[in-house]
C-alpha atoms as a PDB file:
ATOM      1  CA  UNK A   1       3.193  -3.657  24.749  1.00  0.00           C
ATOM      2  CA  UNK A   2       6.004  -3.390  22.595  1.00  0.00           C
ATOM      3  CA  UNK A   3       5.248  -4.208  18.410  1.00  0.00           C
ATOM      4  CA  UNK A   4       7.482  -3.055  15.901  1.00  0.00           C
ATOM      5  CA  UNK A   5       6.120  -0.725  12.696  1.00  0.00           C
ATOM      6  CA  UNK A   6       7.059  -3.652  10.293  1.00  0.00           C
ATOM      7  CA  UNK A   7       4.460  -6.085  12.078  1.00  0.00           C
ATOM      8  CA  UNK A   8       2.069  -3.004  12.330  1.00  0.00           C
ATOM      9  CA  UNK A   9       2.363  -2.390   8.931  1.00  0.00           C
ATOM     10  CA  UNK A  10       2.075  -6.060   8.236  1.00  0.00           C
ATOM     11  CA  UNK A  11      -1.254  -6.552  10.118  1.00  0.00           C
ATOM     12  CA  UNK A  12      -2.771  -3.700   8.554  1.00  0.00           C
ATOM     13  CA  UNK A  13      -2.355  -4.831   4.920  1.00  0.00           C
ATOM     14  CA  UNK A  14      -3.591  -8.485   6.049  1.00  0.00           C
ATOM     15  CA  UNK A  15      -6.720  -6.605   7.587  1.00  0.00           C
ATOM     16  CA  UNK A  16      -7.338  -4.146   4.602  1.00  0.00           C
ATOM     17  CA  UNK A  17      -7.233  -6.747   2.458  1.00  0.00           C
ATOM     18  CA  UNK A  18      -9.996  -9.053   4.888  1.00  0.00           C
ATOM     19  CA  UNK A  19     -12.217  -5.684   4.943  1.00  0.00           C
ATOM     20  CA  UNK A  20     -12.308  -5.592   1.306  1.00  0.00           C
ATOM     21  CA  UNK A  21     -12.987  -9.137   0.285  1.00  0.00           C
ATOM     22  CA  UNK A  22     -15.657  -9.209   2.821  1.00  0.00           C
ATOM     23  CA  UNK A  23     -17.257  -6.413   0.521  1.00  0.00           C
ATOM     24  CA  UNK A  24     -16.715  -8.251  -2.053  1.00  0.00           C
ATOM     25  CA  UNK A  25     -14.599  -5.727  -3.628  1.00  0.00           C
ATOM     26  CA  UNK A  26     -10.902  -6.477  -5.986  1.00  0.00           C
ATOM     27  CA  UNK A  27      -8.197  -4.166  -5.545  1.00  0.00           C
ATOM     28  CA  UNK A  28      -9.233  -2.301  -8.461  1.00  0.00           C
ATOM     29  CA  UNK A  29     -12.842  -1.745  -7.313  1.00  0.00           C
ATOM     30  CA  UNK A  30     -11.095  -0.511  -4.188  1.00  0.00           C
ATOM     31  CA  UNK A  31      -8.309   1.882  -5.902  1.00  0.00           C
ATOM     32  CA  UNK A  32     -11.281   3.250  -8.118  1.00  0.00           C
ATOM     33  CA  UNK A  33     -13.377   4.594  -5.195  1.00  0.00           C
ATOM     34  CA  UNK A  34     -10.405   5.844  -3.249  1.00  0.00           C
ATOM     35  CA  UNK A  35      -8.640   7.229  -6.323  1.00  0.00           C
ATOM     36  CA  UNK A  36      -5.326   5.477  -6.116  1.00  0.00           C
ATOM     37  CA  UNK A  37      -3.670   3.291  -8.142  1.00  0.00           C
ATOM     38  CA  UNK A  38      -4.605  -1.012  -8.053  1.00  0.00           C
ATOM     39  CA  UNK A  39      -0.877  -0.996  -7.391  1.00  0.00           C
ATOM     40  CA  UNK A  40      -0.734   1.140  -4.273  1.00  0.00           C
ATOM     41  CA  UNK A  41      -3.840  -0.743  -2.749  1.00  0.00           C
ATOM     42  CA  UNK A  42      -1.609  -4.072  -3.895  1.00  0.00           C
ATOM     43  CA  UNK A  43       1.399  -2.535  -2.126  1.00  0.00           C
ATOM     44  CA  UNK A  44      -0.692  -1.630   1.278  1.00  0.00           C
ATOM     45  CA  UNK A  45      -1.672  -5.107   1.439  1.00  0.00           C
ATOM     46  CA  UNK A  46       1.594  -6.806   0.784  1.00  0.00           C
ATOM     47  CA  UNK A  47       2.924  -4.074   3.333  1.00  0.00           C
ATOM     48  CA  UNK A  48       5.458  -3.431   0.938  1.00  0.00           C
ATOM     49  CA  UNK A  49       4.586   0.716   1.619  1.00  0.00           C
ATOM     50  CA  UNK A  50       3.712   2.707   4.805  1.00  0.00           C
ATOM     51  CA  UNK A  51       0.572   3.980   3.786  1.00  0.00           C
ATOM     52  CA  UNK A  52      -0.466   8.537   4.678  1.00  0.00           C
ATOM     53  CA  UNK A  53      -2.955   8.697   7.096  1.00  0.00           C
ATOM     54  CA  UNK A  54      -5.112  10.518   4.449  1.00  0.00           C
ATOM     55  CA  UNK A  55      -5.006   6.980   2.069  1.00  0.00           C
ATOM     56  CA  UNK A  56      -6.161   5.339   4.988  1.00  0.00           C
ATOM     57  CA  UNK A  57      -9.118   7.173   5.393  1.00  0.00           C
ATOM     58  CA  UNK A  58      -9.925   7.121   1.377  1.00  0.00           C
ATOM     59  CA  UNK A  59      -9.900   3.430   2.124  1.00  0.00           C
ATOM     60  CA  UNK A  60     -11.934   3.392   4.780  1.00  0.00           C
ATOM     61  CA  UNK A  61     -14.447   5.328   3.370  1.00  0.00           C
ATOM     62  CA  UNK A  62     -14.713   3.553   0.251  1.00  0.00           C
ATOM     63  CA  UNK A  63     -14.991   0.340   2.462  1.00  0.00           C
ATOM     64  CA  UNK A  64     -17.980   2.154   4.358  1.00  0.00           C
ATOM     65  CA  UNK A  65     -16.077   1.406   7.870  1.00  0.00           C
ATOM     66  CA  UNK A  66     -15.413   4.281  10.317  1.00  0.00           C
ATOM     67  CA  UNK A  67     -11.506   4.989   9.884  1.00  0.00           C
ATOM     68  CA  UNK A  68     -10.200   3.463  13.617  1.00  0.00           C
ATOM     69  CA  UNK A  69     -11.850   0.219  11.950  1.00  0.00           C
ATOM     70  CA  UNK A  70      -9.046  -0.399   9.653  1.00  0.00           C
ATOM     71  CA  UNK A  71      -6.755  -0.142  12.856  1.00  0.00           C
ATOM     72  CA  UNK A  72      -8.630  -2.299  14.876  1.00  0.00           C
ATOM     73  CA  UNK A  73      -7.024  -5.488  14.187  1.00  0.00           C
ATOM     74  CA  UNK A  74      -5.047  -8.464  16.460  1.00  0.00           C
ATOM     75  CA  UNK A  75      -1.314  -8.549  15.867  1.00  0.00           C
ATOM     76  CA  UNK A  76       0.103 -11.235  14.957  1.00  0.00           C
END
């Protein structure tokens, strides 16, 4: 299966962003336990930035999910 980085990219901002208001959490509650910016957690959502790997597991563990969960997401 073929999928682009932009739709990646895309799917994983849509599914941060589902993990996080299923914990209840804003994007500042978020950037404050991962130690990045509201803006940057904004951006990652809006896929507007390719996120490090190393964000990506900030996020996760401030979400409590193992990090493969934040990858584990139907494309769209």
């Amino acid at each position: 299966m073929d999928i682009s980085e932009d739709t990646f990219i895309v799917n994983l901002g849509i599914h941060v962003r589902q993990i996080r208001e299923k914990k209840g959490l804003s994007q500042q509650d978020l950037a404050d336990d991962c130690g990045i910016t509201q803006n940057q957690v904004g951006r990652i959502e809006r896929a507007e930035i390719n996120t490090t790997v190393k964000t990506l597991v900030r996020i996760a563990n401030a979400l409590d999910v193992e990090p493969k969960e934040l990858l584990d997401f139907p494309l769209k």
